[in-house]
Protein backbone atom coordinates (compact mmCIF):
# COMPACT_ATOMS: atom_id res chain seq x y z
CA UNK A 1 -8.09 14.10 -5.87
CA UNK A 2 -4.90 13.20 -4.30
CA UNK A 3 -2.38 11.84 -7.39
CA UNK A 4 -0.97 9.20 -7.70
CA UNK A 5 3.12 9.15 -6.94
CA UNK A 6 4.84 6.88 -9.62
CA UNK A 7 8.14 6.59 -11.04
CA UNK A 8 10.50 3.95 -13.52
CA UNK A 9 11.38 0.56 -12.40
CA UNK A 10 9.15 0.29 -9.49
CA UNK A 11 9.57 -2.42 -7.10
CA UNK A 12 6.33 -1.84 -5.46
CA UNK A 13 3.39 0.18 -5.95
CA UNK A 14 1.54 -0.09 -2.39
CA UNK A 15 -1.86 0.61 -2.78
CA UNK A 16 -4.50 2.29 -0.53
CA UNK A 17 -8.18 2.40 -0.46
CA UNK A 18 -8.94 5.52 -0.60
CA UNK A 19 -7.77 8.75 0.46
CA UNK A 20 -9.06 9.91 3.88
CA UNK A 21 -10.16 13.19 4.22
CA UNK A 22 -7.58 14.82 6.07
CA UNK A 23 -5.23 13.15 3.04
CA UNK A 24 -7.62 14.71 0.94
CA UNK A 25 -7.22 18.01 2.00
CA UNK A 26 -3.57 18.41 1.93
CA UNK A 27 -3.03 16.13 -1.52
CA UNK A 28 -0.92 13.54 0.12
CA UNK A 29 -1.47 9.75 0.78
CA UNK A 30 -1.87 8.59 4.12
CA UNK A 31 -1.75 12.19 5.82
CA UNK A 32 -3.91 11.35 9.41
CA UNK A 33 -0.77 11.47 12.33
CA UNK A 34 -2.30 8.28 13.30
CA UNK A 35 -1.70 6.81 10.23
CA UNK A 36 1.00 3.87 10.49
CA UNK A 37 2.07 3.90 6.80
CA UNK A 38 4.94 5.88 6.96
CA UNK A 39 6.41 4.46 10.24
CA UNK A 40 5.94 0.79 8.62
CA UNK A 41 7.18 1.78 5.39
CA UNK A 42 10.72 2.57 7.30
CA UNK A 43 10.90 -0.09 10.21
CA UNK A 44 10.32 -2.46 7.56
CA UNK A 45 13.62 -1.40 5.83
CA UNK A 46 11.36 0.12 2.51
CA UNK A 47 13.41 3.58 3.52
CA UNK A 48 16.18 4.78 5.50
CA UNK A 49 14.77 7.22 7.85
CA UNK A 50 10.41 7.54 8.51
CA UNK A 51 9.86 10.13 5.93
CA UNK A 52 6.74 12.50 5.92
CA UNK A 53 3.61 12.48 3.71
CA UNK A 54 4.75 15.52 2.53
CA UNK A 55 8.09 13.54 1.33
CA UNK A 56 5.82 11.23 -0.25
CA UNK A 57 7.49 12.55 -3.96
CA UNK A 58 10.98 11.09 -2.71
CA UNK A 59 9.13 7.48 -2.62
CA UNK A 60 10.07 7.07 -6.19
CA UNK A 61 13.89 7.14 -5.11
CA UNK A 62 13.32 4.15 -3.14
CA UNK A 63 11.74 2.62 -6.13
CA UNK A 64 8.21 2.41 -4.67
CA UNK A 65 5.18 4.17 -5.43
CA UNK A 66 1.68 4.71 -4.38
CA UNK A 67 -2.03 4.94 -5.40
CA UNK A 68 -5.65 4.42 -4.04
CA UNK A 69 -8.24 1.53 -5.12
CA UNK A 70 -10.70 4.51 -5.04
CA UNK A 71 -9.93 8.24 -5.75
CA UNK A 72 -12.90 9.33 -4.29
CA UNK A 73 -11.99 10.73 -0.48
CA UNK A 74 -14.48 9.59 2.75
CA UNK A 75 -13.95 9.86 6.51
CA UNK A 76 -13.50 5.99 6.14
CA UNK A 77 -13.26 3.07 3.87
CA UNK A 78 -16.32 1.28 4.92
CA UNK A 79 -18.24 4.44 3.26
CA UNK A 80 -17.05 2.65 -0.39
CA UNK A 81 -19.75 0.38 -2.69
CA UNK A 82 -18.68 -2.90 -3.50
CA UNK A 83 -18.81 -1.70 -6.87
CA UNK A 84 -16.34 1.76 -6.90
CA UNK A 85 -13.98 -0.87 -5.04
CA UNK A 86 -14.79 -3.30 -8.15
CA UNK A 87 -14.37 -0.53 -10.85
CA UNK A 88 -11.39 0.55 -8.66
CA UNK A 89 -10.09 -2.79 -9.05
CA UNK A 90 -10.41 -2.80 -13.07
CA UNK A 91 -8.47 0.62 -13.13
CA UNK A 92 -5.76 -0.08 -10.71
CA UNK A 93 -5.07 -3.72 -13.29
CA UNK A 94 -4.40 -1.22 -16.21
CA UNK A 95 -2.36 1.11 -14.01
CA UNK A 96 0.17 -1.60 -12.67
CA UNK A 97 0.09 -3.03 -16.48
CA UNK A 98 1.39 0.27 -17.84
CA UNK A 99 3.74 1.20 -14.72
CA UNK A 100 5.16 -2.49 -14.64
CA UNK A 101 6.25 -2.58 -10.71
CA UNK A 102 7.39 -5.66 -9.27
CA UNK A 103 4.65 -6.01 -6.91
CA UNK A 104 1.43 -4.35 -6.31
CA UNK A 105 0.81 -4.08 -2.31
CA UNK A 106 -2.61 -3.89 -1.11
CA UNK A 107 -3.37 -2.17 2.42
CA UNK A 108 -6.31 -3.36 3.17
CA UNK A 109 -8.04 -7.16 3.08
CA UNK A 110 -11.39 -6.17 3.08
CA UNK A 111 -11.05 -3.90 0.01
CA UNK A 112 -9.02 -6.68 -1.81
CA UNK A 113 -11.27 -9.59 -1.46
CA UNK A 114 -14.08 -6.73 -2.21
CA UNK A 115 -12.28 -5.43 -5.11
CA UNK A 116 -10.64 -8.33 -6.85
CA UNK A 117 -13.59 -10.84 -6.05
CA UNK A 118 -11.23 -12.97 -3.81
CA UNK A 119 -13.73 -13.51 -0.73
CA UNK A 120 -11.20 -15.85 0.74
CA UNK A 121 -7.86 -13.85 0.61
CA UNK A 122 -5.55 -14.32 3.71
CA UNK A 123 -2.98 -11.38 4.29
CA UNK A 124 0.53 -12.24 2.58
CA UNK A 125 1.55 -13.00 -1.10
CA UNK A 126 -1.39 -14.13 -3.41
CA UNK A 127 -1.66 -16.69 -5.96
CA UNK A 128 -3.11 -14.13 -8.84
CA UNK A 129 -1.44 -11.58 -10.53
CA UNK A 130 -2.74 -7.83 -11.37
CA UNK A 131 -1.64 -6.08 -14.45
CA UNK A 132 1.24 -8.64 -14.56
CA UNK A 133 2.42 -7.95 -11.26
CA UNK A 134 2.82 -10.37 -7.96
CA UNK A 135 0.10 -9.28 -5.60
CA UNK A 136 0.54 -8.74 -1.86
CA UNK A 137 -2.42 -8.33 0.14
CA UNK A 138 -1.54 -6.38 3.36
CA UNK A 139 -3.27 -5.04 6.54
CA UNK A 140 -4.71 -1.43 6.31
CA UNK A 141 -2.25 0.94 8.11
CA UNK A 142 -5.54 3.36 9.35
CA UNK A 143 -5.01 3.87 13.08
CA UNK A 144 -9.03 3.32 13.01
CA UNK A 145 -7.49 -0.82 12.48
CA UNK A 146 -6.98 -1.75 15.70
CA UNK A 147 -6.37 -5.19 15.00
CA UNK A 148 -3.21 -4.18 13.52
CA UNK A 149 -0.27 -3.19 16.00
CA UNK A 150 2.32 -1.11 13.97
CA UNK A 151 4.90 -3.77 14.81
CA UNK A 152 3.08 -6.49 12.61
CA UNK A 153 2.13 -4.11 10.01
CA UNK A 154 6.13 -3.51 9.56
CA UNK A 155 6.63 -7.17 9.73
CA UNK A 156 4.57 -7.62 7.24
CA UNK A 157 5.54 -4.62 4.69
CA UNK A 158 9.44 -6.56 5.95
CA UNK A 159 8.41 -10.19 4.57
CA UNK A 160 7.09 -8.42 1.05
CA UNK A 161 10.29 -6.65 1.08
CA UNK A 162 12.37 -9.85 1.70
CA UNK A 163 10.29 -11.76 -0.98
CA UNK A 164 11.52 -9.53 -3.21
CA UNK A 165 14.80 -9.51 -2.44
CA UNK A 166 15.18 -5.96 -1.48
CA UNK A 167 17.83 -5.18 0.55
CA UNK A 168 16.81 -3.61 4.04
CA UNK A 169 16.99 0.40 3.66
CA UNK A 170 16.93 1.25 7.53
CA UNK A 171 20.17 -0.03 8.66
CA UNK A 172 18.87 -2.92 10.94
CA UNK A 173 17.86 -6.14 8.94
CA UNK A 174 14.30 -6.81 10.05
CA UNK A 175 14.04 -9.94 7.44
CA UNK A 176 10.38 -10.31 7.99
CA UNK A 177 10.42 -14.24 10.12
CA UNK A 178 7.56 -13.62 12.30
C-alpha cells in the first residue's frame, strides 16, 4: 500500500485511482516514467521545477497532497469494481473532511462519475462538494490515456490552479485560458 502524502492547510489534495504496479512497488504515487503527473503538476505552475516521485514528500511544501480512490494496486484502472471505486469514494469524503484542503482533484473521469455516482460529469470544476471541499474532476495522467496530450493535462491542472487563486510556482504564468 502506497500512503497517502498529506500535510496542513492543503490547497489541493489531487487524487488518483489507484496505484499502478510499478507505483506499487517502489511506495510512491504515479511512479511509471510515462506517467504525466509530475511534468503537469510543474508546467501548470503547482511547483517550481518537475520534481520526482521520489520527491513526492516535498508536495506538502507546495501545499498539495495526494491519495488514491482505491489502495488496492492493478496493472490498470479498468481492473477496479464499480463498487471498490464506490467504497473508495465514501472513504476518500471522510479523508478530505478531516484534512480540510481547498480542493479535492480527481485524475480520472471515468473513476469519478463511477465513484461519486455522477454518470454525466464533464472534466473541470463540479457543482458538488466532497468532504466540504470544491471538486475538480480532471483527466487521468496514465500515459496508457492517449486522449490526453500532456499539454492539456497541464492546462487543465493550470485552470484549477487559477480558480483557486494560486499564484503560478514555475516562473512562466500559464493562467489556464485554453
Amino acid at each position: 500500500m502506497i500512503d497517502d502524502v498529506l500535510g496542513p492547510d492543503l490547497d489541493v489534495l489531487f487524487c488518483g485511482i489507484n496505484p499502478g504496479l510499478m507505483s506499487e512497488a517502489r511506495g510512491q504515487h504515479f511512479a511509471r516514467p510515462g506517467n504525466r503527473f509530475w511534468p503537469a503538476l510543474h508546467l501548470s505552475g503547482f511547483t517550481p521545477r518537475r520534481l520526482t516521485p521520489d520527491e513526492q514528500h516535498l508536495l506538502p511544501l507546495y501545499g498539495l497532497g495526494i491519495t488514491n480512490i482505491v489502495a488496492r494496486p492493478s496493472a490498470t484502472a479498468a481492473e477496479l469494481t464499480p463498487q471498490e471505486l464506490r467504497e473508495g469514494a465514501v472513504r476518500l469524503a471522510g479523508l478530505v473532511a478531516r484534512t480540510r484542503p481547498k480542493a479535492l482533484a480527481v485524475l480520472g473521469i471515468s473513476a469519478y462519475r463511477t465513484g461519486f455516482a455522477r454518470p454525466k460529469a464533464v472534466i473541470g470544476p463540479q457543482d458538488e462538494l466532497v468532504g466540504g471541499a470544491r471538486v475538480w474532476a480532471l483527466p487521468n495522467p496514465s500515459g496508457l490515456n492517449a486522449h490526453w496530450s500532456l499539454d492539456r493535462i497541464a492546462d487543465q491542472l493550470a485552470q484549477l490552479r487559477s480558480a483557486l487563486g494560486l499564484p503560478s510556482r514555475s516562473g512562466v504564468d500559464t493562467g489556464g485560458g485554453g
